[in-house]
C-alpha atoms as a PDB file:
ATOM      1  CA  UNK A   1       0.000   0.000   0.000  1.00  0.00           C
ATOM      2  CA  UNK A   2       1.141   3.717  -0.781  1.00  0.00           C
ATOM      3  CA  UNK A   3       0.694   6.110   2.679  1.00  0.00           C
ATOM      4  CA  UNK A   4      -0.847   9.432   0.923  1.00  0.00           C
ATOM      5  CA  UNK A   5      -1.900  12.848   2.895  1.00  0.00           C
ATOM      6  CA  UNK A   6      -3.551  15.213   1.354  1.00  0.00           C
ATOM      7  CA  UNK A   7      -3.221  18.783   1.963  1.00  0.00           C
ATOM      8  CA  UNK A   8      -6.583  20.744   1.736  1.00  0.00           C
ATOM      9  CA  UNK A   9      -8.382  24.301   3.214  1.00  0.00           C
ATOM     10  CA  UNK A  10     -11.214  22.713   5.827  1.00  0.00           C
ATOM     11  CA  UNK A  11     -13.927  24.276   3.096  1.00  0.00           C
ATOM     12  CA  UNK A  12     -13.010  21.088   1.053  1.00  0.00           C
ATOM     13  CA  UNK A  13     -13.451  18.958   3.435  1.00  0.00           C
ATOM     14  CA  UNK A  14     -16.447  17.096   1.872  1.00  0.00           C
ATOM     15  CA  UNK A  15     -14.941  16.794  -1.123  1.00  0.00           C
ATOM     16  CA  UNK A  16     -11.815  15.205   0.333  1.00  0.00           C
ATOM     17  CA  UNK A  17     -13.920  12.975   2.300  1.00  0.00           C
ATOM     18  CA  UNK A  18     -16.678  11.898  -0.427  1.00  0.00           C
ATOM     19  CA  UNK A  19     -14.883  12.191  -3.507  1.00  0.00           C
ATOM     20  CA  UNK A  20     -11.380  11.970  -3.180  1.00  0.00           C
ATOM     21  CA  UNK A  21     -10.636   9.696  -0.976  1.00  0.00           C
ATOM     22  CA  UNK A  22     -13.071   6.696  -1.590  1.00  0.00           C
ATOM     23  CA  UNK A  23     -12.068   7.506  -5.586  1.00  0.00           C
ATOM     24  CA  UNK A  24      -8.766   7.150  -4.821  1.00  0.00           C
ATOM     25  CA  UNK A  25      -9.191   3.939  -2.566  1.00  0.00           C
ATOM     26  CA  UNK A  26     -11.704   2.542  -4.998  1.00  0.00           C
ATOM     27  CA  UNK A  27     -14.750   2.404  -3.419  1.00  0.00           C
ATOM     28  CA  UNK A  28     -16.134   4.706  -6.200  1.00  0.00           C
ATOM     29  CA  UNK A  29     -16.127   4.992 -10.013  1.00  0.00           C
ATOM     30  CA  UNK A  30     -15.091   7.669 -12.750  1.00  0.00           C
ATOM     31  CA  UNK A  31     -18.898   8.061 -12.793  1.00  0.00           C
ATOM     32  CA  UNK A  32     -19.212   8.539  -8.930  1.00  0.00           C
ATOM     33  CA  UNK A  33     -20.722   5.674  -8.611  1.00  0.00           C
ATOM     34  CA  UNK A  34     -20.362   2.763  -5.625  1.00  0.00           C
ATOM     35  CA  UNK A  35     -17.380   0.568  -7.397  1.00  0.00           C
ATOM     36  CA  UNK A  36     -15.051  -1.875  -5.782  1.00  0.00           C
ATOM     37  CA  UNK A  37     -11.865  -1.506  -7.795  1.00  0.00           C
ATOM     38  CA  UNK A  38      -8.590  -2.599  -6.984  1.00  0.00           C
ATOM     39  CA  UNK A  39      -6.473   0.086  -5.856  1.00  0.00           C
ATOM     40  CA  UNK A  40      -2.923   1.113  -3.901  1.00  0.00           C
ATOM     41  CA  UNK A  41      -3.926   4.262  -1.861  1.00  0.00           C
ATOM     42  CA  UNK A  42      -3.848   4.090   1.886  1.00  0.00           C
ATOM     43  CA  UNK A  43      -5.150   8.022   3.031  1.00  0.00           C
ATOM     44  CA  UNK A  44      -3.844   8.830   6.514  1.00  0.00           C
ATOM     45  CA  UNK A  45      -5.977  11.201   8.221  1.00  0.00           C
ATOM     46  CA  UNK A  46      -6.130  14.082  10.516  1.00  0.00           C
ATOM     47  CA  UNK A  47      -7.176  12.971  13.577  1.00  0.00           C
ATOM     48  CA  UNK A  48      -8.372  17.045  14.659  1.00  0.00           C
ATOM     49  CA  UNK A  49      -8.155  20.159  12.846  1.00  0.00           C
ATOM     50  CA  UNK A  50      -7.723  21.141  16.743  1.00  0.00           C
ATOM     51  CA  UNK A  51      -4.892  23.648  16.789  1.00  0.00           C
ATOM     52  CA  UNK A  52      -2.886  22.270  19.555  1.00  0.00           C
ATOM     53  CA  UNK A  53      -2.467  19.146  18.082  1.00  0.00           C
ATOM     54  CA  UNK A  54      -3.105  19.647  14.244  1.00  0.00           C
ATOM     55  CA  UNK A  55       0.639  20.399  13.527  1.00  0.00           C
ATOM     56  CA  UNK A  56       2.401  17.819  15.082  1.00  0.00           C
ATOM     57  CA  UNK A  57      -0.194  15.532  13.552  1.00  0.00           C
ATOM     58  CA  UNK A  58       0.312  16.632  10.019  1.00  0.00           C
ATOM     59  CA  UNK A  59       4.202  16.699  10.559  1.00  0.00           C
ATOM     60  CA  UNK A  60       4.163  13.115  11.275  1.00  0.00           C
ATOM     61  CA  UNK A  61       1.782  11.878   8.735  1.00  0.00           C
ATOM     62  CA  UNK A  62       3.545  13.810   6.076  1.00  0.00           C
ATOM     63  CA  UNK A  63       6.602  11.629   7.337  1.00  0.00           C
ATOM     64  CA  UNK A  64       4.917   8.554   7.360  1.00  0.00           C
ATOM     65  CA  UNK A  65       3.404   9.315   3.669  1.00  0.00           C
ATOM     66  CA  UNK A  66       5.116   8.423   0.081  1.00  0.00           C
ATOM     67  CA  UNK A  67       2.618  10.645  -1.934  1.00  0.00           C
ATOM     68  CA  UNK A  68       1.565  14.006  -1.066  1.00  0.00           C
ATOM     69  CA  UNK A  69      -1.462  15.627  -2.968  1.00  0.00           C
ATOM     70  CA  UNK A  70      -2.096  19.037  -2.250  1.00  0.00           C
ATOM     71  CA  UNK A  71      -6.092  20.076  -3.357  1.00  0.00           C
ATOM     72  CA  UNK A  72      -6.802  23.550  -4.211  1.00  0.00           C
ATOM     73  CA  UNK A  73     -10.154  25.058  -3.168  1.00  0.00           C
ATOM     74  CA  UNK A  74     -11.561  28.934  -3.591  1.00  0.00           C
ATOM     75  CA  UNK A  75      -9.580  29.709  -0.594  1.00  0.00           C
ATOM     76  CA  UNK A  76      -6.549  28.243  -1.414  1.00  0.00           C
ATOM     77  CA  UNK A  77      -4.901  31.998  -2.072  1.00  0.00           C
ATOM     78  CA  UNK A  78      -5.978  33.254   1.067  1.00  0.00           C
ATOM     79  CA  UNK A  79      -3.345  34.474   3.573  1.00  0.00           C
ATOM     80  CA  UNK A  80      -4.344  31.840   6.693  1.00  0.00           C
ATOM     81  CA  UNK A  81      -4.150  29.114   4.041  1.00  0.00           C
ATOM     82  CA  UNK A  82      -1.122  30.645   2.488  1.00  0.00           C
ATOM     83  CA  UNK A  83       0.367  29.916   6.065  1.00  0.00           C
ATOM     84  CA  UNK A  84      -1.245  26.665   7.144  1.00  0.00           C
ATOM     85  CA  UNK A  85      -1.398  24.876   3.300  1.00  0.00           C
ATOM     86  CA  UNK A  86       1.971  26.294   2.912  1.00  0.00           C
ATOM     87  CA  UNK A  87       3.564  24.873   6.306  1.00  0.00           C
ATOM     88  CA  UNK A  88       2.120  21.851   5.230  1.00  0.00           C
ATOM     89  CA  UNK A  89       3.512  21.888   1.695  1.00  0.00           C
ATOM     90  CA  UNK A  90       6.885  22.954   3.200  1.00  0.00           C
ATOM     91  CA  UNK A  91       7.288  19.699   5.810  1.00  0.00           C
ATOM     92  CA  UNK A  92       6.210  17.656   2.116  1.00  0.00           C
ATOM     93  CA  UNK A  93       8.986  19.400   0.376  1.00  0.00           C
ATOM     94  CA  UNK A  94      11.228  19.022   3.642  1.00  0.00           C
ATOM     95  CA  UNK A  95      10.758  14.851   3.462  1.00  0.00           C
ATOM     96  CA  UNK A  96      11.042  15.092  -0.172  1.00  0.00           C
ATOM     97  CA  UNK A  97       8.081  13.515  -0.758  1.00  0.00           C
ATOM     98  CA  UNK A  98       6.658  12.859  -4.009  1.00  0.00           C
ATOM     99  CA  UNK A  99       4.085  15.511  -4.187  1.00  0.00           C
ATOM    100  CA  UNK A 100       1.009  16.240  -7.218  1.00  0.00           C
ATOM    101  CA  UNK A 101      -1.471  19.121  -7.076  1.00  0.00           C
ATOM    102  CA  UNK A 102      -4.792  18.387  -8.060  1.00  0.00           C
ATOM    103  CA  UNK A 103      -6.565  21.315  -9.317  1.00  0.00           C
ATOM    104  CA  UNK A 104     -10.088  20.797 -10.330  1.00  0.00           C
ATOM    105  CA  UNK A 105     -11.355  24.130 -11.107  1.00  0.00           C
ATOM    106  CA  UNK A 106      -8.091  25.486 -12.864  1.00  0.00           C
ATOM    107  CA  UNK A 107      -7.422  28.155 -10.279  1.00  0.00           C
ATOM    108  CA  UNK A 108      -4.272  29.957 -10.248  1.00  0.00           C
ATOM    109  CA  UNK A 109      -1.877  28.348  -8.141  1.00  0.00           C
ATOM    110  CA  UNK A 110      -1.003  30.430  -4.667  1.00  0.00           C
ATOM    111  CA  UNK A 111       2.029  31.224  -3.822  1.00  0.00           C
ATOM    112  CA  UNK A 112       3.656  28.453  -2.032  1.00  0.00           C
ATOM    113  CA  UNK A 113       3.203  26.009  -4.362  1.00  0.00           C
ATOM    114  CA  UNK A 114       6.251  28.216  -6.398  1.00  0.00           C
ATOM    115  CA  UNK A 115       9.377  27.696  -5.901  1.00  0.00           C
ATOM    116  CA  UNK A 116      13.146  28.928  -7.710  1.00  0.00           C
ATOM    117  CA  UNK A 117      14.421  26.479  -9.460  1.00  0.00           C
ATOM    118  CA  UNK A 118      18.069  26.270  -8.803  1.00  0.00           C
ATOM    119  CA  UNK A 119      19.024  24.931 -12.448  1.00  0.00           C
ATOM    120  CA  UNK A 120      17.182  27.405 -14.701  1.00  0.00           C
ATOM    121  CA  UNK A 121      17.019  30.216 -11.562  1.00  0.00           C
ATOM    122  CA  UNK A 122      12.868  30.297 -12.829  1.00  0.00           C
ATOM    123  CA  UNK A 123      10.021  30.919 -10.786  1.00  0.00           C
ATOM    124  CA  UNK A 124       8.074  27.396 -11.541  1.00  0.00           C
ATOM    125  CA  UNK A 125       5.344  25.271  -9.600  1.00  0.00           C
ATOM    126  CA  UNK A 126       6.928  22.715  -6.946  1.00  0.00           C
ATOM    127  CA  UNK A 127       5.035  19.862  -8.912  1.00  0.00           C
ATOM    128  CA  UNK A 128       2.778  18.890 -12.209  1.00  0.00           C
ATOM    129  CA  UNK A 129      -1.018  19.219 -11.614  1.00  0.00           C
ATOM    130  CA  UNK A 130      -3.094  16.352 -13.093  1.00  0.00           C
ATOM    131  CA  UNK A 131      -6.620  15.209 -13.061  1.00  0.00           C
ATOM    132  CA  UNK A 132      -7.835  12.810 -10.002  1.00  0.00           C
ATOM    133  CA  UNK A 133      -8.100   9.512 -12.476  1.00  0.00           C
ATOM    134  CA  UNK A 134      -4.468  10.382 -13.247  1.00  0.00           C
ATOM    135  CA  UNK A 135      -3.491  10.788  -9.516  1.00  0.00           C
ATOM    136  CA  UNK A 136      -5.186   7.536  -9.032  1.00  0.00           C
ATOM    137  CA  UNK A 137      -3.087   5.498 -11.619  1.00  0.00           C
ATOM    138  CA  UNK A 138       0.551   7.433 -10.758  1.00  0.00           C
ATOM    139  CA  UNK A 139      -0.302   6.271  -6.931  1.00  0.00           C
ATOM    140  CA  UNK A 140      -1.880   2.492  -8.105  1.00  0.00           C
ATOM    141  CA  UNK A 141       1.294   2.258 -10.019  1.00  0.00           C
ATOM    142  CA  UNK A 142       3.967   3.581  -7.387  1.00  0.00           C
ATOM    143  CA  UNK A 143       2.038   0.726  -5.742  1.00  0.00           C
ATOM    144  CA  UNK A 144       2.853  -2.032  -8.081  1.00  0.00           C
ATOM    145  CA  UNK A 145       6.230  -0.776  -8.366  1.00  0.00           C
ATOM    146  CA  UNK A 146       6.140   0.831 -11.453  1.00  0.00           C
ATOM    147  CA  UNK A 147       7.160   3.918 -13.056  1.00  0.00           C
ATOM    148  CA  UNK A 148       7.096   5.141 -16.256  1.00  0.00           C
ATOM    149  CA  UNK A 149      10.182   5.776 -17.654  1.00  0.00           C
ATOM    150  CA  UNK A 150       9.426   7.488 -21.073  1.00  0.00           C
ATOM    151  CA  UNK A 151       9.651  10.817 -21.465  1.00  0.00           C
ATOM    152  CA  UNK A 152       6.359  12.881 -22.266  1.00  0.00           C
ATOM    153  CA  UNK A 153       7.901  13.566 -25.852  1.00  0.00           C
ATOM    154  CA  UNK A 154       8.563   9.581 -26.650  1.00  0.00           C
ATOM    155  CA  UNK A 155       4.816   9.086 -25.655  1.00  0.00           C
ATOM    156  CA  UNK A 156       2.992  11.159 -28.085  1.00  0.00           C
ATOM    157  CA  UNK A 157       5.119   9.821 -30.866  1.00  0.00           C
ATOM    158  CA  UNK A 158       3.279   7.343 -33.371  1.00  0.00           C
ATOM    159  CA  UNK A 159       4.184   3.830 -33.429  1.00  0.00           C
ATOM    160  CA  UNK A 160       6.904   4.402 -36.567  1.00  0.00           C
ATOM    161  CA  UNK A 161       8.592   7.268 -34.575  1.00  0.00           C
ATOM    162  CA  UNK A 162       9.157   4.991 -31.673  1.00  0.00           C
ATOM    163  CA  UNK A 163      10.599   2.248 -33.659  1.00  0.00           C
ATOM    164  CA  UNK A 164      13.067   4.477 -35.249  1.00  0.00           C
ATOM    165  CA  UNK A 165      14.305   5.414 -31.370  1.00  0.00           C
ATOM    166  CA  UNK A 166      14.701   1.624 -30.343  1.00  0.00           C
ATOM    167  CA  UNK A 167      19.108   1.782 -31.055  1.00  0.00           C
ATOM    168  CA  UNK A 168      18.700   4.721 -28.932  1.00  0.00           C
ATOM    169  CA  UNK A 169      16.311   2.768 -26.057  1.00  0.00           C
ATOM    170  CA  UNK A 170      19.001   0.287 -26.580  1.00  0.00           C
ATOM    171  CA  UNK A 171      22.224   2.696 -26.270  1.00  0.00           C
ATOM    172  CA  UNK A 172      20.422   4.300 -23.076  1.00  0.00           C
ATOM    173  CA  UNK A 173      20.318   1.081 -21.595  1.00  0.00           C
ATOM    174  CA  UNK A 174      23.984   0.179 -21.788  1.00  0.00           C
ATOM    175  CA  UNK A 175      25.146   3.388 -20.316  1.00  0.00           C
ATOM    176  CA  UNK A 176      23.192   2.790 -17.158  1.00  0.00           C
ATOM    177  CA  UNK A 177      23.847   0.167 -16.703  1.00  0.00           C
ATOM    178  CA  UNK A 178      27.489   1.341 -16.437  1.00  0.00           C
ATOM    179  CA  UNK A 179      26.430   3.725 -13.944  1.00  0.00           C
ATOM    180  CA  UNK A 180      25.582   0.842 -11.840  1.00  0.00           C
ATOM    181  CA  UNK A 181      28.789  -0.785 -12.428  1.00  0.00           C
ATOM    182  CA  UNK A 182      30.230   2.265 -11.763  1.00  0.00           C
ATOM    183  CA  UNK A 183      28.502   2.480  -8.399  1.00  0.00           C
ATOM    184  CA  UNK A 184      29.689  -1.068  -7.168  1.00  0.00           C
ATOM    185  CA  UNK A 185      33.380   0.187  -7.950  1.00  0.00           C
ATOM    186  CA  UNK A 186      32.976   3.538  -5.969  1.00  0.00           C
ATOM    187  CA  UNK A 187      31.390   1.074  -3.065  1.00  0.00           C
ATOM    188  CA  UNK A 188      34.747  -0.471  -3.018  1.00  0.00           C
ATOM    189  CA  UNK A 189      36.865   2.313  -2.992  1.00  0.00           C
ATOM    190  CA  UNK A 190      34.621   3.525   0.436  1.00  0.00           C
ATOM    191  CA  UNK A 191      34.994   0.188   2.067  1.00  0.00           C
ATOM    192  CA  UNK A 192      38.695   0.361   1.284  1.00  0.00           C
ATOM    193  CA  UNK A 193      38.872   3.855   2.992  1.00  0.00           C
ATOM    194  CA  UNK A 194      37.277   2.911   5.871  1.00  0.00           C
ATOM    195  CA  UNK A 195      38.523  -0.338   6.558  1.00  0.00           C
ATOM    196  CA  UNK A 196      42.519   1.320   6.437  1.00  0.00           C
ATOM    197  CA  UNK A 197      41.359   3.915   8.522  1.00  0.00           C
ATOM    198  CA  UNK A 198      39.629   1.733  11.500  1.00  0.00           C
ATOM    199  CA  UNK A 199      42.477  -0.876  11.306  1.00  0.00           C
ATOM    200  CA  UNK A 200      44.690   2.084  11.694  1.00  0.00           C
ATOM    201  CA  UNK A 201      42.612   3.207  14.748  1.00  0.00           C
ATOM    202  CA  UNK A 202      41.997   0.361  16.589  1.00  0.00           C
ATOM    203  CA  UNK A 203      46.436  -0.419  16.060  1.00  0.00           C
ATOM    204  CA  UNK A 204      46.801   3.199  17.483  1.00  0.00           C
ATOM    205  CA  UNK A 205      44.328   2.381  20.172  1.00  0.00           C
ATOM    206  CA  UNK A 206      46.952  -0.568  21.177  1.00  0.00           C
ATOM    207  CA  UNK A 207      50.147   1.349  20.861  1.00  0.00           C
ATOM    208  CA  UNK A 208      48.171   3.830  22.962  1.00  0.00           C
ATOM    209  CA  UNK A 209      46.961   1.096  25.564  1.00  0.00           C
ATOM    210  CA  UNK A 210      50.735   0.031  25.726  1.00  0.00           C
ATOM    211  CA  UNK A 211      52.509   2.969  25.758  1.00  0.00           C
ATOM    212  CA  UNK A 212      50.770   5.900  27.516  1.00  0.00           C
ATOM    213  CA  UNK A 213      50.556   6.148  31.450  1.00  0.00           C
ATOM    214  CA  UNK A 214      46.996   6.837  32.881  1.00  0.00           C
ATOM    215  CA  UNK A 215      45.086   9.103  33.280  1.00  0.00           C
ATOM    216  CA  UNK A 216      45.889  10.568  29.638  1.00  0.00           C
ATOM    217  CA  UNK A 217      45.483   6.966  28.082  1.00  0.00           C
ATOM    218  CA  UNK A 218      42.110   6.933  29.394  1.00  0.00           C
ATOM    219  CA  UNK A 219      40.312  10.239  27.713  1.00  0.00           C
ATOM    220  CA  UNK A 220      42.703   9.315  24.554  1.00  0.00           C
ATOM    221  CA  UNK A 221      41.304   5.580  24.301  1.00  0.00           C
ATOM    222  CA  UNK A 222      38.082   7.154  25.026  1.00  0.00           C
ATOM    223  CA  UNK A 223      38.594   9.745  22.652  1.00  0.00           C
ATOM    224  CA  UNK A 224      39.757   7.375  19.828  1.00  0.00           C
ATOM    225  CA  UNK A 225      36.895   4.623  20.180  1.00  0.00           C
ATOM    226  CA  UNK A 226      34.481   7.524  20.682  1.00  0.00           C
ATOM    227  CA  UNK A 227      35.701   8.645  17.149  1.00  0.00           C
ATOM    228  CA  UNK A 228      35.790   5.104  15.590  1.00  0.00           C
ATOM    229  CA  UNK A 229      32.416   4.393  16.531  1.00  0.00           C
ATOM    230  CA  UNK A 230      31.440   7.310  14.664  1.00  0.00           C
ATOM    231  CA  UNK A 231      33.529   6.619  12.146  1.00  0.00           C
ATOM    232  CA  UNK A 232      31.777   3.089  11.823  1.00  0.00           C
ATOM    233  CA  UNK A 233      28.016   4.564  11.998  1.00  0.00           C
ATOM    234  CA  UNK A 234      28.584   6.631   9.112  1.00  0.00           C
ATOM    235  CA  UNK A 235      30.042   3.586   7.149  1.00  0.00           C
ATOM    236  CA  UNK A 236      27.087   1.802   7.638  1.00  0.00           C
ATOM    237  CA  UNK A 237      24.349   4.356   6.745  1.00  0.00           C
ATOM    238  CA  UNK A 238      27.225   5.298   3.335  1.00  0.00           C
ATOM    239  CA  UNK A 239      26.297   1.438   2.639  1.00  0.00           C
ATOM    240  CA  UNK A 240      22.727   1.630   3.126  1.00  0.00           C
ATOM    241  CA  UNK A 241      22.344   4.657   0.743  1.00  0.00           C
ATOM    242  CA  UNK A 242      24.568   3.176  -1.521  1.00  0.00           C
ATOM    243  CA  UNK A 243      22.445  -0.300  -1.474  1.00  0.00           C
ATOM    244  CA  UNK A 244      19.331   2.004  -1.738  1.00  0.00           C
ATOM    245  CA  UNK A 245      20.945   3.625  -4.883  1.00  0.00           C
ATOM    246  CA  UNK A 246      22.163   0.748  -6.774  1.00  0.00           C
ATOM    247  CA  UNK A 247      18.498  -1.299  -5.789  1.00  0.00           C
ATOM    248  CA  UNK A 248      16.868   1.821  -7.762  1.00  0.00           C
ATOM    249  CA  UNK A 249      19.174   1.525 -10.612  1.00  0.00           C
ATOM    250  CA  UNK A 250      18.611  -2.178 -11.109  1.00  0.00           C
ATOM    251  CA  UNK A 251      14.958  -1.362 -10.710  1.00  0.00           C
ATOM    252  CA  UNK A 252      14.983   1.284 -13.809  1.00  0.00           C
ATOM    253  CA  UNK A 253      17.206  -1.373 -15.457  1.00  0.00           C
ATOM    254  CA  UNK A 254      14.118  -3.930 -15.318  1.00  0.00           C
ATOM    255  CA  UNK A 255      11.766  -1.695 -16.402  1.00  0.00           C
ATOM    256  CA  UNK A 256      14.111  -0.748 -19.436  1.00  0.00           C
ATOM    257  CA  UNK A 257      14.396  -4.643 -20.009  1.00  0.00           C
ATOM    258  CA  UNK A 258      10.420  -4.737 -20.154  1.00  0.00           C
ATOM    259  CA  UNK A 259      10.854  -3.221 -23.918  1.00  0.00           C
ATOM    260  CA  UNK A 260      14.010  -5.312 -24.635  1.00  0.00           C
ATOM    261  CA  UNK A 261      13.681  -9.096 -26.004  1.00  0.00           C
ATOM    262  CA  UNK A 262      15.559 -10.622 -22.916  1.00  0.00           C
ATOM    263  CA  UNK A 263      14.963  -9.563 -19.092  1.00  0.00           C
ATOM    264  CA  UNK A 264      18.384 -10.231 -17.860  1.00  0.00           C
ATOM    265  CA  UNK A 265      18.796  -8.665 -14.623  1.00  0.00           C
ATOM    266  CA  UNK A 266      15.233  -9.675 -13.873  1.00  0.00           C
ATOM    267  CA  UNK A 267      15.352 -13.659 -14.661  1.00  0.00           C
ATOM    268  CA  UNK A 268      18.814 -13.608 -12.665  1.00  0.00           C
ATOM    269  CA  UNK A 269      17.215 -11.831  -8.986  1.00  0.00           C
ATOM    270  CA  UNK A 270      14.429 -14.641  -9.815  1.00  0.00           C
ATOM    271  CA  UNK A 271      16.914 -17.302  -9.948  1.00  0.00           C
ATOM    272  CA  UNK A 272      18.798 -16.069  -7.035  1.00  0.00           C
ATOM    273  CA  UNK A 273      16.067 -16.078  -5.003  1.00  0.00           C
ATOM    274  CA  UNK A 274      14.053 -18.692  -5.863  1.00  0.00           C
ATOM    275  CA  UNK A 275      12.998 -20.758  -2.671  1.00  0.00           C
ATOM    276  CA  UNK A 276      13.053 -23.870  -4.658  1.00  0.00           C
ATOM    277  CA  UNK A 277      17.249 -23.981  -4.240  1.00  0.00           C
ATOM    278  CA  UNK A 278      16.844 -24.058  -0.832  1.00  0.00           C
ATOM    279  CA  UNK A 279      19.847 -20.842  -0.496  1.00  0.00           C
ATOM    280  CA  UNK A 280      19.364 -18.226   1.319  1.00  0.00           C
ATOM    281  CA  UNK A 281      20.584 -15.433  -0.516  1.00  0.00           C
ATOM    282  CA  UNK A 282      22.040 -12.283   1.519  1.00  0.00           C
ATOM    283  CA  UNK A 283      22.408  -9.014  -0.071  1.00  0.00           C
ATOM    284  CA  UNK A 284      25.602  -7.796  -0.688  1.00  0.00           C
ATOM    285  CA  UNK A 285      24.817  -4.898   1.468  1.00  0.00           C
ATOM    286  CA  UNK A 286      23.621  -6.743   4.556  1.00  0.00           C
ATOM    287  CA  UNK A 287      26.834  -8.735   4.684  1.00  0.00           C
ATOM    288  CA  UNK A 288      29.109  -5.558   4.066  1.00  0.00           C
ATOM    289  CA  UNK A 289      27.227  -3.614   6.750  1.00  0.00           C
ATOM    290  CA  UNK A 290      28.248  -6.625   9.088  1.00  0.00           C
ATOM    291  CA  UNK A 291      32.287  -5.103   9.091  1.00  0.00           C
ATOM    292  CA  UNK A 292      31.505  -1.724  10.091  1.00  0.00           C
ATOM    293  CA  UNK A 293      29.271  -3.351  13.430  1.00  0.00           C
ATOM    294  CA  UNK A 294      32.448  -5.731  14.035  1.00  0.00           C
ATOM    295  CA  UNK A 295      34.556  -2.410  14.107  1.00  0.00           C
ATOM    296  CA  UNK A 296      31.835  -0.533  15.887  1.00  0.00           C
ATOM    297  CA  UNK A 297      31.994  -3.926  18.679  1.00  0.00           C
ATOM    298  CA  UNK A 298      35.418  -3.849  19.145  1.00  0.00           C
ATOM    299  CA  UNK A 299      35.556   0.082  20.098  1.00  0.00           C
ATOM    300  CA  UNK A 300      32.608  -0.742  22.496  1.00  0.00           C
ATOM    301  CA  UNK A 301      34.482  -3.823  24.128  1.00  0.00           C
ATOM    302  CA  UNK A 302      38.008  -1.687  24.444  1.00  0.00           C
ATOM    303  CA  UNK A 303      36.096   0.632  26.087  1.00  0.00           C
ATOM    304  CA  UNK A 304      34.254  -1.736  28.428  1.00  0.00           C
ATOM    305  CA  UNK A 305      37.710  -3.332  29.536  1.00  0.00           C
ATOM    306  CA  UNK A 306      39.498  -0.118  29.688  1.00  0.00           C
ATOM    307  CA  UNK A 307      36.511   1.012  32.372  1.00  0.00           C
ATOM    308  CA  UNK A 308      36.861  -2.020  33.923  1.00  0.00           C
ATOM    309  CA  UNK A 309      40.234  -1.906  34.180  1.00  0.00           C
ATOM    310  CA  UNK A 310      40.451   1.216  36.043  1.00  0.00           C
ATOM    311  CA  UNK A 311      37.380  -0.152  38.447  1.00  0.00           C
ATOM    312  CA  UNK A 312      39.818  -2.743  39.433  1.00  0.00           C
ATOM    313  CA  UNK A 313      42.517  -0.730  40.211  1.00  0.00           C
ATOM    314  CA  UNK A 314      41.005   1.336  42.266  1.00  0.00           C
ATOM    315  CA  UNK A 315      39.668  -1.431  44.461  1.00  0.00           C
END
């Protein structure tokens, strides 16, 4: 299911609550009418439009939520929805979420739903506007995991322009999916870095141990593990966004391979993890985020000792 909030003046409130919402979960038709119809959308709700609690209510929702529609109503460009819509649209923008303005009586948009773009240095609207039905299938497809990955342009060619862009489809494909070897490499290179650098630590920690009279070995130990469990945190989340990363490349990767004759990369994650060759397969992620926990251990246990140490020394 796909978590979506959506940001609306309390004038709209009916319309939110009888037509957008059971349209979007399916419980209604194009025509209005009562429908069950598969769909993706899981609306999280205000629980008050209470002041006191209406802010902390929407910040966390907005978290919890991967789309973010934002309605406009005829009081959309007033200044207390200006601040309250706006806050709203700011936290969105804050999470980066994924955010679509539906519009339904083509007013002009208010204010904070502009932003500069820092590319072109333009004035332009923070997202596209599109027609509920629209909404509906971009949020039923985020669902399914699937995203279009044709440009507008490509789409509204005719069937004998698109053919004559397949060596190109084809070309686009092998250069990202160099980008994702690419990536791996880079991934290398960081667990290089960091693995020198905490083997170099935790050898300075013992000449340290060894060599330097208390009580300045014990803030410099302290110091030192202090600063390689730190240094092993941030390996592990550099890891994570990397796995995150390459998982989205191999994801666009499939869907190029949907227009290709052969689904490589697809037919091989099937094969590795089919349940039928009774492996367990481990990403290679999970298994390289195991090193900087080992690292991030043996700071913790040098610690532990060196505390322990100095307990029984003083009894």
């Amino acid at each position: 299911m796909v978590n979506v909030f959506i940001i609306h003046s309390g004038k709209d409130e009916d319309l939110v609550n009888e037509t957008v919402i059971p349209y979007l979960c399916g419980n209604i038709d194009d025509n209005n009418k009562p429908a069950h119809i598969d769909s993706y959308a899981n609306v999280l709700m205000l629980k008050s439009g209470n002041s006191s609690i209406w802010k902390p209510d929407a910040h966390r929702k907005i978290k919890q939520a991967q789309v973010v529609i934002v309605l406009l109503g005829d009081d959309s460009n007033k200044e207390s929805k200006i601040k309250t819509m706006g806050w709203e649209v700011d936290q969105a923008l804050k999470y980066n979420k994924q955010i679509m303005i539906y519009n339904p009586k083509s007013l002009d948009l208010p204010r904070f739903l502009y932003h500069n773009d820092p590319y072109s240095g333009k004035t332009e609207p923070i997202a596209g506007q599109f027609p509920l039905k629209l909404i509906k299938k971009k949020i039923d497809d985020f669902g399914k995991g699937y995203y279009d990955i044709f440009s507008p342009v490509y789409e509204k060619m005719d069937d004998e322009s698109k053919k004559a862009h397949k060596d190109e489809l084809l070309e686009q494909y092998k250069m990202f999916q160099k980008t994702s070897e690419d990536l791996v490499s880079r991934r290398q290179t960081v667990n290089s870095f960091y693995i020198s650098v905490n083997s170099a630590l935790v050898a300075l920690v013992g000449v340290v141990m060894g060599w330097v009279d208390a009580p300045a070995k014990n803030y410099i130990v302290a110091f030192m593990c202090l600063t390689g469990v730190i240094l092993s945190l941030s390996w592990a989340n550099l890891l994570e966004s990397y796995g995150n990363l390459n998982s989205a490349k191999m994801k666009v990767l499939n869907l190029i391979e949907e227009q290709l004759p052969i689904a490589l990369y697809d037919v091989e994650w099937k094969v590795m993890s089919d349940k039928l060759n009774n492996k367990k397969y481990v990403s290679f992620t999970k298994s390289e985020k195991r090193i900087p926990l080992i690292f991030a251990i043996v700071y913790v246990i040098i610690t532990l000792a060196l505390i322990a140490l100095n307990i029984a020394k003083m009894l």
